[in-house]
Protein backbone atom coordinates (compact mmCIF):
# COMPACT_ATOMS: atom_id res chain seq x y z
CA UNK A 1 -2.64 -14.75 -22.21
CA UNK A 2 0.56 -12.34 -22.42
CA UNK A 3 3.35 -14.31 -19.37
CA UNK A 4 3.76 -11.06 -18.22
CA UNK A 5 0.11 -10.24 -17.41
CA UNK A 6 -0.72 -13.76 -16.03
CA UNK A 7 2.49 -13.12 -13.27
CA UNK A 8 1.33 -10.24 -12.69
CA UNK A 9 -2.27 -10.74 -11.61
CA UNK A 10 -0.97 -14.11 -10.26
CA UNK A 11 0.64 -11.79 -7.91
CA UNK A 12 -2.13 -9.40 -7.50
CA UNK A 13 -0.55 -6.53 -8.57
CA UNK A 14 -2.16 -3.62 -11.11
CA UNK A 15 0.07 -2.35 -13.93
CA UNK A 16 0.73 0.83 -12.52
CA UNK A 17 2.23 -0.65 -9.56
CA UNK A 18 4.78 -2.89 -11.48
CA UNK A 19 5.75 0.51 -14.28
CA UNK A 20 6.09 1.96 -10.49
CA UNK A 21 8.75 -0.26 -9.78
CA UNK A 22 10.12 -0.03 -13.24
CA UNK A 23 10.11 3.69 -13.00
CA UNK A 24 7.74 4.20 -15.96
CA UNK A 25 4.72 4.81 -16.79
CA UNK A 26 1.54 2.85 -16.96
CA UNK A 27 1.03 3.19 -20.96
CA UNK A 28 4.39 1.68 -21.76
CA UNK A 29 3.89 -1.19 -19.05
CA UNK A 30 1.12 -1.73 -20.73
CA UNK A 31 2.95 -1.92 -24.24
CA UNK A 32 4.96 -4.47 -22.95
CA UNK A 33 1.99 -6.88 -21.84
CA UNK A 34 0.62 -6.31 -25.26
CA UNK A 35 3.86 -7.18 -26.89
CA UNK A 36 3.63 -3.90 -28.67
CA UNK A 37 7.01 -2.34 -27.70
CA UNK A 38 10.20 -4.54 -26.82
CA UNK A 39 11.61 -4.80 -23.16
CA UNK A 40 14.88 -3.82 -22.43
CA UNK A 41 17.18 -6.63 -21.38
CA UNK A 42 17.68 -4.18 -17.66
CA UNK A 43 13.87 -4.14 -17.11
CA UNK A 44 13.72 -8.04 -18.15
CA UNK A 45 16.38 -8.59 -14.70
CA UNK A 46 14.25 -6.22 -12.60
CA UNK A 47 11.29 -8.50 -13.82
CA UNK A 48 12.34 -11.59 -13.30
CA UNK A 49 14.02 -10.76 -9.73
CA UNK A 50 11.05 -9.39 -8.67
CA UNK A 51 8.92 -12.20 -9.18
CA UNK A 52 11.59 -14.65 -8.61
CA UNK A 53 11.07 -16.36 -12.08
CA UNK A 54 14.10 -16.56 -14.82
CA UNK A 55 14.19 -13.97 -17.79
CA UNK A 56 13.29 -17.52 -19.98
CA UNK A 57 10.18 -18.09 -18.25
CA UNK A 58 9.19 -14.20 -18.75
CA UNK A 59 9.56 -14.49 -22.45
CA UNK A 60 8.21 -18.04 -22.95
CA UNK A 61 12.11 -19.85 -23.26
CA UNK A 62 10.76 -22.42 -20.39
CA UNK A 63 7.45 -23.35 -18.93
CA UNK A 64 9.65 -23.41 -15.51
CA UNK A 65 8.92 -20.65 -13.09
CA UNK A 66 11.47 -21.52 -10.54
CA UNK A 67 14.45 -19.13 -11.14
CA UNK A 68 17.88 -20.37 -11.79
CA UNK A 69 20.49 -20.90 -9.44
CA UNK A 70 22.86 -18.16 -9.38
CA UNK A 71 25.97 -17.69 -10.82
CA UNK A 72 28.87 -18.36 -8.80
CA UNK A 73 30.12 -14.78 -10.81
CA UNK A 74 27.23 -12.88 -9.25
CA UNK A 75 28.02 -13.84 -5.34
């Protein structure tokens, strides 16, 4: 199953809510769940933040859902 998908319905969330969040619409939320399009590095943050994961869990870098710490150049 697509990482994306399996958070998502973890989470009990529809695709139209998450494109909602995205700002975009169902079909190409869907294209990203089907691998069919890529995501933009931008959406990837909004992702990740959202579901408090790391960008390298969403695209299958780490089996590791916990997020990492942040950056001491973010605070």
């Amino acid at each position: 199953m697509n990482r994306l998908k399996e958070i998502r319905e973890d989470n009990n969330y529809y695709q139209k809510d998450i494109a909602k969040l995205l700002h975009i619409d169902q079909s190409n939320y869907s294209k990203y769940e089907l691998e069919k399009i890529n995501i933009p590095i931008e959406t990837l943050h909004k992702l990740a933040d959202f579901y408090n994961t790391s960008i390298d869990y969403l695209l299958y870098r780490t089996d590791v859902r916990k997020p990492y710490p942040k950056s001491i150049l973010n605070k």
